[in-house]
Protein backbone atom coordinates (compact mmCIF):
# COMPACT_ATOMS: atom_id res chain seq x y z
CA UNK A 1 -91.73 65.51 -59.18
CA UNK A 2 -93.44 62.51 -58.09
CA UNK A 3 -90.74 60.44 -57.66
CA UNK A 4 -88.80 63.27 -55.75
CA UNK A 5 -91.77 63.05 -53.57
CA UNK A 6 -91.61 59.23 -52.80
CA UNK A 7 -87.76 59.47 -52.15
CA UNK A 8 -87.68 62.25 -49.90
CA UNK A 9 -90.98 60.40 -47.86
CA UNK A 10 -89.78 57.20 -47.41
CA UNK A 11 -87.27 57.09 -45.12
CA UNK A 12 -89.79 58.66 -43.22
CA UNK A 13 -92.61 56.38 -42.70
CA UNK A 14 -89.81 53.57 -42.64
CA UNK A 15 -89.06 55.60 -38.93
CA UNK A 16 -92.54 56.60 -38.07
CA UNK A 17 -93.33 53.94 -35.95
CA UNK A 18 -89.79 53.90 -33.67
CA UNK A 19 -90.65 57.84 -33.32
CA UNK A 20 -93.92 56.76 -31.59
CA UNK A 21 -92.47 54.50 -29.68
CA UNK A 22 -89.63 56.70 -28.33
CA UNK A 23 -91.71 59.74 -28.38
CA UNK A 24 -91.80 61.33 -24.41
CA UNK A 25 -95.72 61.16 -24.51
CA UNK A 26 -95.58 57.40 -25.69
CA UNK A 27 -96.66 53.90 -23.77
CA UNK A 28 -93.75 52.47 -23.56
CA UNK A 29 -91.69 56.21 -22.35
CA UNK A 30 -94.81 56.45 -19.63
CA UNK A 31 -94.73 52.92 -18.29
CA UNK A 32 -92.91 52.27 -15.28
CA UNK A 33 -90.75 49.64 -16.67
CA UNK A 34 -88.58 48.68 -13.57
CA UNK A 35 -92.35 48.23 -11.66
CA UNK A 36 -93.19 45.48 -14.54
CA UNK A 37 -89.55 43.79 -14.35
CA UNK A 38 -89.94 43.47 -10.87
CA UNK A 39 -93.25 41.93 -11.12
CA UNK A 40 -92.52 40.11 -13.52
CA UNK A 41 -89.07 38.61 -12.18
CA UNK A 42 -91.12 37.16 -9.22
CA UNK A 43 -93.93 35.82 -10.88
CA UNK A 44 -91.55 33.51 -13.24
CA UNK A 45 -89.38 33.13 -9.89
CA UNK A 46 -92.20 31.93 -8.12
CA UNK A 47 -93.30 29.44 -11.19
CA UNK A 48 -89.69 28.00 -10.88
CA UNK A 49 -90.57 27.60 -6.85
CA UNK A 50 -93.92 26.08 -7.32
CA UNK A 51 -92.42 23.96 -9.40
CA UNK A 52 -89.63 22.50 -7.29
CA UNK A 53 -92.15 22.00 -4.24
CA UNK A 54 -94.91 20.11 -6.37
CA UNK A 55 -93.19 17.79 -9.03
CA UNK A 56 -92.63 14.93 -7.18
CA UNK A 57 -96.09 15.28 -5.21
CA UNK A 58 -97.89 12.38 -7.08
CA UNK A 59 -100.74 13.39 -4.85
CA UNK A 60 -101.41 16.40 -5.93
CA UNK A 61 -100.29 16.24 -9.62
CA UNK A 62 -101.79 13.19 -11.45
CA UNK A 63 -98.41 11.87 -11.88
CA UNK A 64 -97.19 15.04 -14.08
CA UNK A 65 -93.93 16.97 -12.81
CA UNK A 66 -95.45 19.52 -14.71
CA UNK A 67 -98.81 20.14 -13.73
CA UNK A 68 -98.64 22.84 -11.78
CA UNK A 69 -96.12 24.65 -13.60
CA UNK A 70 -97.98 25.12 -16.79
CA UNK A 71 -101.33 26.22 -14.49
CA UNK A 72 -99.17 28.83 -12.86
CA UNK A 73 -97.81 29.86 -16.02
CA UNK A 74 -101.42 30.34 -17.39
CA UNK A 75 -102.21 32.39 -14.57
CA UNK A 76 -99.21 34.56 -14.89
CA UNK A 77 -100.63 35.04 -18.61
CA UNK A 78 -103.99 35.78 -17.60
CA UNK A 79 -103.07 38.18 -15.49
CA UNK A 80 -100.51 40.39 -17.58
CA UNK A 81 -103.85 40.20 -19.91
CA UNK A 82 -106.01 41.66 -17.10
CA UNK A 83 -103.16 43.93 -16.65
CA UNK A 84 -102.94 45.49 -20.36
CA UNK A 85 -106.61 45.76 -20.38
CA UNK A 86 -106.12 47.83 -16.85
CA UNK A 87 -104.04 50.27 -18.91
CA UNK A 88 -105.59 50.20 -22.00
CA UNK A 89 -108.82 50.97 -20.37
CA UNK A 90 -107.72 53.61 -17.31
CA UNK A 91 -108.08 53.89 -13.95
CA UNK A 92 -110.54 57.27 -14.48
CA UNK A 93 -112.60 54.97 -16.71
CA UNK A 94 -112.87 52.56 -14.17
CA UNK A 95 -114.64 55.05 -11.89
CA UNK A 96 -117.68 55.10 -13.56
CA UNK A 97 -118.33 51.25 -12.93
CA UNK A 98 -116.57 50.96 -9.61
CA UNK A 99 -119.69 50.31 -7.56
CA UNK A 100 -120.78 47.94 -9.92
CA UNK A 101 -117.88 45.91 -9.66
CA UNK A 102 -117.92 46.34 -5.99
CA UNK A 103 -121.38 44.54 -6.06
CA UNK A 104 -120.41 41.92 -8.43
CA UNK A 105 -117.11 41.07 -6.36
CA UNK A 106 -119.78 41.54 -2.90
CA UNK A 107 -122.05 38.92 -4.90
CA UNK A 108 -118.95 36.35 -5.55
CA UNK A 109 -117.97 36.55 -1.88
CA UNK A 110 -121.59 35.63 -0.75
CA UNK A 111 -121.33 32.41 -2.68
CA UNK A 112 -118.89 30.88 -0.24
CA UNK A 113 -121.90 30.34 1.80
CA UNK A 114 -123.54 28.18 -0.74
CA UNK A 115 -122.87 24.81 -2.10
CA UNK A 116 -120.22 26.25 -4.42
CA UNK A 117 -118.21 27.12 -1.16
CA UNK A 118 -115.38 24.78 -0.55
CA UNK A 119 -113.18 23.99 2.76
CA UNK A 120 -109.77 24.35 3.00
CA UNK A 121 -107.84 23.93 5.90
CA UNK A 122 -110.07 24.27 7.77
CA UNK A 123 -111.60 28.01 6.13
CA UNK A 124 -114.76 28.21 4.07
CA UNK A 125 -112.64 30.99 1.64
CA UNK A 126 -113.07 29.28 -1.63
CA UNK A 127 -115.10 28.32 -4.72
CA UNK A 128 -115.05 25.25 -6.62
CA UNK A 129 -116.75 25.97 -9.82
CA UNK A 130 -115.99 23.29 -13.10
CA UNK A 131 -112.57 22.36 -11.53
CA UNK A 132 -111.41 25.02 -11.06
CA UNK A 133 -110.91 27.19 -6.89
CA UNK A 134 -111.57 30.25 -6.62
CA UNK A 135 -110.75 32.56 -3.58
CA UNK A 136 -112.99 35.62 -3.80
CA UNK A 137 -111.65 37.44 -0.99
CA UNK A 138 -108.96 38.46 -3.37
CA UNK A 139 -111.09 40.26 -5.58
CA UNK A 140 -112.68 41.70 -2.48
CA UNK A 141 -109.00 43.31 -2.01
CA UNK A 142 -109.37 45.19 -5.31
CA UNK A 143 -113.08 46.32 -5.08
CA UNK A 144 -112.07 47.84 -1.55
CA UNK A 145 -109.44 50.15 -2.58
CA UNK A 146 -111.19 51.08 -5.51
CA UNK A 147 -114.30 51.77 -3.89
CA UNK A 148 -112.98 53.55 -0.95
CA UNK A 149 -110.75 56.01 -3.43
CA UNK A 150 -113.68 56.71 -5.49
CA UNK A 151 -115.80 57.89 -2.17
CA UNK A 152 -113.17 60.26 -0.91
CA UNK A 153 -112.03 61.44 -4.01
CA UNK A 154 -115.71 62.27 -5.10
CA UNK A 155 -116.37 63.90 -1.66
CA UNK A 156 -113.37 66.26 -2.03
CA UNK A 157 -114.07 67.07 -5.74
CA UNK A 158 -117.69 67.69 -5.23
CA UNK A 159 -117.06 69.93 -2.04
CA UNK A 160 -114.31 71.85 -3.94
CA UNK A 161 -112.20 71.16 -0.50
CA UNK A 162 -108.46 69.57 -0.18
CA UNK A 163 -109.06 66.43 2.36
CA UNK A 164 -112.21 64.21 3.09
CA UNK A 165 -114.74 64.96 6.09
CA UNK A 166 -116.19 63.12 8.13
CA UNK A 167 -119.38 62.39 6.48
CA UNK A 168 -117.10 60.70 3.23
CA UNK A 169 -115.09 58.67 5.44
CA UNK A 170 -117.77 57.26 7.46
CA UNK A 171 -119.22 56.51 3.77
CA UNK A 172 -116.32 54.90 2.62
CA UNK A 173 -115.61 52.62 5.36
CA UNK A 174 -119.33 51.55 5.37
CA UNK A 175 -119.04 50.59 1.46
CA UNK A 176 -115.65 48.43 2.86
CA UNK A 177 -117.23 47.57 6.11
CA UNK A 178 -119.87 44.84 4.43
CA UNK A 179 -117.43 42.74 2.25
CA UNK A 180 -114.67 42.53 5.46
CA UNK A 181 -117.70 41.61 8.17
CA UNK A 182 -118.49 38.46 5.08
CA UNK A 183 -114.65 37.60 4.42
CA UNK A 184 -113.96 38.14 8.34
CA UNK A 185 -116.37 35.25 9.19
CA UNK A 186 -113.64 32.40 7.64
CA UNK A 187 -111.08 33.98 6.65
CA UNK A 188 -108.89 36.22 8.68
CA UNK A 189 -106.03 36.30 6.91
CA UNK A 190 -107.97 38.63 4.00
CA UNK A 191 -109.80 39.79 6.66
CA UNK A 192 -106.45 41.64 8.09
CA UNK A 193 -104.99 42.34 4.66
CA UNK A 194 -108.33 44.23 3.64
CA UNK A 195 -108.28 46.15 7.25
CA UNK A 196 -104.66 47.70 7.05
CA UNK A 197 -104.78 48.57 3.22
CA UNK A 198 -107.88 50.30 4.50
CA UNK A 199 -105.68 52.55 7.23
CA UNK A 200 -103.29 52.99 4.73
CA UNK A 201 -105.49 54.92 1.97
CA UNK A 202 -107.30 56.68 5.22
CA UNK A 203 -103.85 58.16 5.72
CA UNK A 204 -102.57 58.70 1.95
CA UNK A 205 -106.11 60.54 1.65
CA UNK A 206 -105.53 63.44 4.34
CA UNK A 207 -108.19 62.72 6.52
CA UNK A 208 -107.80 63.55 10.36
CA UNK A 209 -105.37 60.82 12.00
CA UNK A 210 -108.05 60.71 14.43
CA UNK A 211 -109.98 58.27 12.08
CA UNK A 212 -106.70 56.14 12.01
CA UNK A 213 -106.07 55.95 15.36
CA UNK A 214 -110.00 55.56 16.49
CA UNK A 215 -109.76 52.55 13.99
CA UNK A 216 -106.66 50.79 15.50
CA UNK A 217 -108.65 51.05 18.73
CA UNK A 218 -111.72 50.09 18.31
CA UNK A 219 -110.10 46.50 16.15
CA UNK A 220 -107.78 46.29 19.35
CA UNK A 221 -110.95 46.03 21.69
CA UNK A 222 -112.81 44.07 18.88
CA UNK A 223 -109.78 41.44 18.96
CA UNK A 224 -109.83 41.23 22.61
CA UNK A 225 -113.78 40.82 22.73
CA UNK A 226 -113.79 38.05 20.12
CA UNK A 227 -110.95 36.34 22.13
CA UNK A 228 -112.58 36.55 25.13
CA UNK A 229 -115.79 35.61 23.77
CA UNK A 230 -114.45 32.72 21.95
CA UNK A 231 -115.86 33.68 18.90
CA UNK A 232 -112.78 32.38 17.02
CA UNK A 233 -112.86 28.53 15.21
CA UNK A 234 -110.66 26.14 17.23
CA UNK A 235 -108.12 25.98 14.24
CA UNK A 236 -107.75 29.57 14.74
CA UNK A 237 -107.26 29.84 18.30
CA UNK A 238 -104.10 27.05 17.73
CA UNK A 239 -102.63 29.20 15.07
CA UNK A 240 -102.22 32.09 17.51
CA UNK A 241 -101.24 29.44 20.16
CA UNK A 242 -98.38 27.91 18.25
CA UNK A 243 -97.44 31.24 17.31
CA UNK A 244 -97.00 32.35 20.96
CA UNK A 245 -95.39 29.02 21.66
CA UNK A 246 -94.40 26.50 18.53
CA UNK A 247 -93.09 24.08 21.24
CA UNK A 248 -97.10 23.84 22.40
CA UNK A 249 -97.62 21.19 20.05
CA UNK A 250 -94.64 20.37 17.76
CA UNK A 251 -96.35 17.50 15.55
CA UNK A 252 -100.08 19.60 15.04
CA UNK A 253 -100.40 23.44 15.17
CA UNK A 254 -96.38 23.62 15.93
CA UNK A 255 -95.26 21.60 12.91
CA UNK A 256 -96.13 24.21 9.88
CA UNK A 257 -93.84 26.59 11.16
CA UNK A 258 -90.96 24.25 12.89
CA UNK A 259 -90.47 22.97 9.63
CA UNK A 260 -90.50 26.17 7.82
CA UNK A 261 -87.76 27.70 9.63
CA UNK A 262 -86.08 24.08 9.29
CA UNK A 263 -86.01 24.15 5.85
CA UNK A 264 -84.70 28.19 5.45
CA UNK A 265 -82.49 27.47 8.32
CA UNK A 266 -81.35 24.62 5.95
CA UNK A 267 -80.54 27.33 2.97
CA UNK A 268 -77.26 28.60 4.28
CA UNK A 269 -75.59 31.23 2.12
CA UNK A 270 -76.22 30.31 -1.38
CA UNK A 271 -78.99 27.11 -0.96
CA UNK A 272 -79.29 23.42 -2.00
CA UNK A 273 -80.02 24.78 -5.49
CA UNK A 274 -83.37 24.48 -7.22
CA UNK A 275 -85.09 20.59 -6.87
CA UNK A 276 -82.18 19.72 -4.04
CA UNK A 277 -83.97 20.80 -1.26
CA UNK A 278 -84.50 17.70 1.50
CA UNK A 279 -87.35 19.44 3.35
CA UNK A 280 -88.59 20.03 0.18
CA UNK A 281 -88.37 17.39 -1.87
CA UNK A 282 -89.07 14.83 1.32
CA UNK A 283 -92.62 16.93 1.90
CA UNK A 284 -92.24 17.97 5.20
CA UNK A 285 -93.49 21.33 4.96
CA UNK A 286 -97.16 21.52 4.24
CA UNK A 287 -98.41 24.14 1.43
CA UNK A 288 -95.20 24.81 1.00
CA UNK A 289 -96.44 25.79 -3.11
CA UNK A 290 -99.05 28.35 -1.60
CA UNK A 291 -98.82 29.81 1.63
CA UNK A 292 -95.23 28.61 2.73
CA UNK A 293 -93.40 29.34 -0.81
CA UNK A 294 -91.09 31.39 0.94
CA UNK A 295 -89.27 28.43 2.52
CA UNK A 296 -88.50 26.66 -0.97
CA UNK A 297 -86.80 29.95 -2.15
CA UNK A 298 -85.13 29.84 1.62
CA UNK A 299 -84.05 26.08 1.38
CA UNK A 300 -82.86 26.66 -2.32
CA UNK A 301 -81.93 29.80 -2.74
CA UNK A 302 -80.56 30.63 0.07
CA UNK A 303 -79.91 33.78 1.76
CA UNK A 304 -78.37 35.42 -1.22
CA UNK A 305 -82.24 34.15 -2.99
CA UNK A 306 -84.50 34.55 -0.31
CA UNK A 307 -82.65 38.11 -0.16
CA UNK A 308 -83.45 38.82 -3.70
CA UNK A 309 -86.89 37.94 -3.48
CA UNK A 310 -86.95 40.95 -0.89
CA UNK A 311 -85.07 43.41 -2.50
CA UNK A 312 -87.35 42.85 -5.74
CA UNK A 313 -90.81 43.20 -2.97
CA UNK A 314 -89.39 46.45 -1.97
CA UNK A 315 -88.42 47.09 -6.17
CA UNK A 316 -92.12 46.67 -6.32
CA UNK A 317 -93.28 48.97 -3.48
CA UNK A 318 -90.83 51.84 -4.26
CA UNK A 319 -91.83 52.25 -7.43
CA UNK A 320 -95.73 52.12 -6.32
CA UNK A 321 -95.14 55.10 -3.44
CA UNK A 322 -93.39 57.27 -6.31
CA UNK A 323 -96.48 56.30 -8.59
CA UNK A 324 -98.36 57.56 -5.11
CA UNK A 325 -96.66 60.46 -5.05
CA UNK A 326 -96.33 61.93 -8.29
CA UNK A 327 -100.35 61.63 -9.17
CA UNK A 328 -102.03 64.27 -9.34
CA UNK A 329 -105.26 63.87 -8.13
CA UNK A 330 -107.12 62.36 -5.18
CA UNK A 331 -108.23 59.18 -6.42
CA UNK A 332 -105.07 58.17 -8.07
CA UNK A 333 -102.87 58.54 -4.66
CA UNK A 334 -105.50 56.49 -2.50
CA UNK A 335 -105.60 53.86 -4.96
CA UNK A 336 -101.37 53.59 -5.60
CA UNK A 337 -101.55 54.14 -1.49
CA UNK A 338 -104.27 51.05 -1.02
CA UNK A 339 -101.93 48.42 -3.31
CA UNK A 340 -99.01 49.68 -1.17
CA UNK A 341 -100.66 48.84 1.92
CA UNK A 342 -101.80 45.75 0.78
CA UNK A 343 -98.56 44.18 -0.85
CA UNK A 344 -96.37 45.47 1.98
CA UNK A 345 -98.51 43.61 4.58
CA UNK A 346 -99.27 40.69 2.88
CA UNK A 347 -96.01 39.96 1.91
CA UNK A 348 -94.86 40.97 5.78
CA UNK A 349 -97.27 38.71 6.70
CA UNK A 350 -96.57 35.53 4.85
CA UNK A 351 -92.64 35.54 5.03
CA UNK A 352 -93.00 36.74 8.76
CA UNK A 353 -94.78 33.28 9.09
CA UNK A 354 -92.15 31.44 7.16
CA UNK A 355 -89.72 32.46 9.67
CA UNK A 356 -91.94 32.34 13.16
CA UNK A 357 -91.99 35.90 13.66
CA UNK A 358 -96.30 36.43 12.37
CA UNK A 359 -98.82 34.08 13.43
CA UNK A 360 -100.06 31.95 10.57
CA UNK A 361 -102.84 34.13 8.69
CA UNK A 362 -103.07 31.78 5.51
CA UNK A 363 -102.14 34.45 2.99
CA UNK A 364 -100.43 33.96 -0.16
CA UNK A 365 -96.97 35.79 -1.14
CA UNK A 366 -97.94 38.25 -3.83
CA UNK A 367 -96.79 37.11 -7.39
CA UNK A 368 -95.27 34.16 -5.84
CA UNK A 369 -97.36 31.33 -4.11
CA UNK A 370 -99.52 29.44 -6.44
CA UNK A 371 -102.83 30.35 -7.15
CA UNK A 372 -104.78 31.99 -10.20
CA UNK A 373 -107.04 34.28 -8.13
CA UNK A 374 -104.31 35.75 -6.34
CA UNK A 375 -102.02 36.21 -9.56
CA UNK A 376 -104.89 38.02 -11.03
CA UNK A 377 -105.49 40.04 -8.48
CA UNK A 378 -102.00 41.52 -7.79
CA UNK A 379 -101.42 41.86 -11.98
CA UNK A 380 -104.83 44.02 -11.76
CA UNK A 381 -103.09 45.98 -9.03
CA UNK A 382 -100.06 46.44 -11.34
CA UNK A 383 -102.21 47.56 -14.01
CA UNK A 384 -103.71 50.26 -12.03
CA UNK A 385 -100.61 51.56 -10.64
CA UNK A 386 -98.92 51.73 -14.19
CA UNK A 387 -102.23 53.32 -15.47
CA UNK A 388 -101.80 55.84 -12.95
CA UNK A 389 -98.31 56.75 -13.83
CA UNK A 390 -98.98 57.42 -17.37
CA UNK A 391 -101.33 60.07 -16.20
CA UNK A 392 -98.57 61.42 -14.64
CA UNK A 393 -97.35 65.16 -15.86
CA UNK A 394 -95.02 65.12 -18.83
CA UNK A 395 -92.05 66.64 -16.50
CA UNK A 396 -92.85 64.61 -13.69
C-alpha cells in the first residue's frame, strides 16, 4: 500500500511547482511581462549607448573603456532589486509609511543646500557623498505621486464619496507644494517634471477640471512674473534664449543643441552603427551619456533605432494607462496615472531637446541616460505599476 502511495504521488510533486507557476492567480501569470521587456530592453539599450559615448573619454573614465558601463550596469541591477522589493512588498503596504518617506526624501532634498550639495552645470541639484552623486530631486518624483494618491484616495474613502473635494486637493498639493518650491530653486527641469505629473493624477483622480485649469494659470502668470522679475540664473535665461533662437550664440548656449541635431541629422536611415559615430566619438556633443543620450542612439542607430527607442517609450506607457485603468481603487489609478505623466513628459522633454523642438530642461531620458538615481527611480516606478496590476481582478 505504501509503495502504491509513493508511485501514484510522485509525479505529482515532480509538477507542483510548474502548476504554481502557471496557475492564473500566480506572479509570473499577474505580472505585466511586456511592461518589464520594455523596460528592460531600454535600460540594456541605453548601457550599450552610454557606452559608445564615454569609452574613449579618457577624461571622464580613468583610462577604462569600461567604466561607465559596468556603473550603469550596477544601477540597472540595483534597481530591478528596488523593483522586486516594490512587488514583493505592495503598493497598499506602502501607504502606511508614505509620509514618512515623503519626509525622508523632503530631508535628502534639503541637503543640496549644505556642503554635501554639488554644482553641475551650472545647478546646485546634486549630492556628492563618498564618491558617489546623487540627484535627490528624483526621489522627490516618487514621494510626490505617492503622497498626493494617498491624500485623495484617503479623502474619498473616508468621506464614502466617488471624487476628491476641495479641501483634499488643496491638501495634497500643499504636501507636493514644499518639495517643488526646494527643487524649483536650481533645478527646473524636475521642477517641471514634478508640476505636470502633478496635473496628470489631479485629472486621473476626478477632481473638478477647474483645479487643472486654475493650475495651468496661475504657473503661466508665475512664469511670466519670474521672467519679468528676473528671478531666473543667467544660465537659465540662455537656455530659453538659444531655444528661441540657436543661431543667438552658436559656440555657447547655441552649441548643445546645434550639435545634437548634427549628430541625429548624421544617423540617416539605419546609422553609423554602434562606436562609428563622428560626432560621437570626436566629443562634440556635450553630456551626450546623460542628458543628450538620445543623439548617440540618433547618430548610430539611426532612424530605424532612434524609432525603436520610441515605439518601446510608448510600449512602456501603454501598458502603464491599462495598469491605470483596470485598478480598482483610487489610489492605485493616481499612482499608475502620476508615473504616466511623469515618463511621458520627461521623455518628451529630453528627446524634444535632442532635436531643437523643447528648450533645454537638463532632464535625463528615463531608463536610458546614465545615472544611478534616475535608474532607481524609474525601476521603483515600474515596481509600483506591476504591483498594481497584480491587484488587478482575476478576469480583468
Amino acid at each position: 500500500m505504501s509503495v502504491h502511495t509513493l508511485t501514484v504521488r510522485q509525479p505529482a510533486r515532480r509538477g507542483s511547482a510548474w502548476r504554481r507557476l502557471a496557475h492564473r492567480d500566480s506572479v509570473a501569470r499577474r505580472l505585466d511581462w511586456l511592461l518589464l521587456f520594455a523596460g528592460l530592453a531600454l535600460s540594456v539599450l541605453g548601457i550599450a549607448l552610454i557606452w559608445s559615448a564615454t569609452r574613449n573619454r579618457t577624461g571622464i573614465t580613468g583610462g577604462d573603456p569600461n567604466y561607465f558601463l559596468i556603473r550603469q550596469s550596477i544601477n540597472l541591477a540595483v534597481g530591478l532589486t528596488l523593483a522586486v522589493g516594490i512587488i514583493w512588498l505592495g503598493h497598499q503596504r506602502l501607504r502606511a509609511a508614505v509620509f514618512v518617506f515623503y519626509a525622508l526624501s523632503l530631508g535628502v532634498v534639503l541637503l543640496v543646500f549644505t556642503p554635501l550639495g554639488t554644482e553641475i552645470n551650472g545647478q546646485r541639484a546634486w549630492l556628492s557623498i563618498g564618491g558617489y552623486t546623487i540627484q535627490p530631486g528624483e526621489f522627490v518624483k516618487v514621494a510626490a505621486i505617492l503622497v498626493m494618491a494617498t491624500v485623495l484616495a484617503d479623502a474619498v474613502d473616508a468621506g464614502d464619496r466617488e471624487f476628491p473635494g476641495r479641501r483634499a486637493v488643496l491638501q495634497a498639493l500643499g504636501f507636493v507644494a514644499v518639495p517643488l518650491a526646494v527643487v524649483l530653486m536650481d533645478d527646473m527641469g524636475t521642477a517641471m517634471v514634478i508640476s505636470i505629473t502633478v496635473l496628470g493624477m489631479l485629472l486621473a483622480s476626478g477632481a473638478s477640471l477647474k483645479w487643472t485649469i486654475g493650475l495651468v494659470l496661475a504657473a503661466t502668470v508665475g512664469a511670466v512674473l519670474v521672467w519679468v522679475l528676473g528671478v531666473l540664473d543667467e544660465y537659465q535665461i540662455n537656455r530659453f534664449a538659444a531655444f528661441a533662437n540657436p543661431a543667438l550664440d552658436p559656440s555657447g548656449v547655441g552649441y548643445n543643441t546645434n550639435q545634437a541635431r548634427i549628430a541625429i541629422g548624421g544617423g540617416g536611415m539605419f546609422g553609423s552603427g554602434l562606436g562609428e559615430g563622428t560626432q560621437t566619438t570626436g566629443q562634440f556633443v556635450p553630456e551626450q551619456h546623460t542628458d543628450f543620450i538620445f543623439t548617440v542612439a540618433g547618430e548610430e542607430l539611426g532612424f530605424v533605432g532612434a524609432g525603436g527607442i520610441i515605439l518601446l517609450i510608448g510600449v512602456v506607457l501603454w501598458r502603464a494607462l491599462r495598469i491605470a485603468r483596470e485598478s480598482t481603487d483610487l489610489y492605485s489609478t493616481v499612482i499608475a496615472a502620476g508615473v504616466v505623466a511623469w515618463f511621458a513628459f520627461q521623455c518628451f522633454e529630453n528627446i524634444g531637446m535632442a532635436l531643437g523642438i523643447m528648450p533645454v530642461a537638463g532632464v535625463p531620458l528615463p531608463f536610458l541616460s546614465y545615472g544611478g538615481t534616475s535608474m532607481f527611480a524609474v525601476w521603483i516606478a515600474i515596481g509600483l505599476l506591476q504591483s498594481i496590476r497584480m491587484k488587478r481582478p482575476l478576469s480583468a
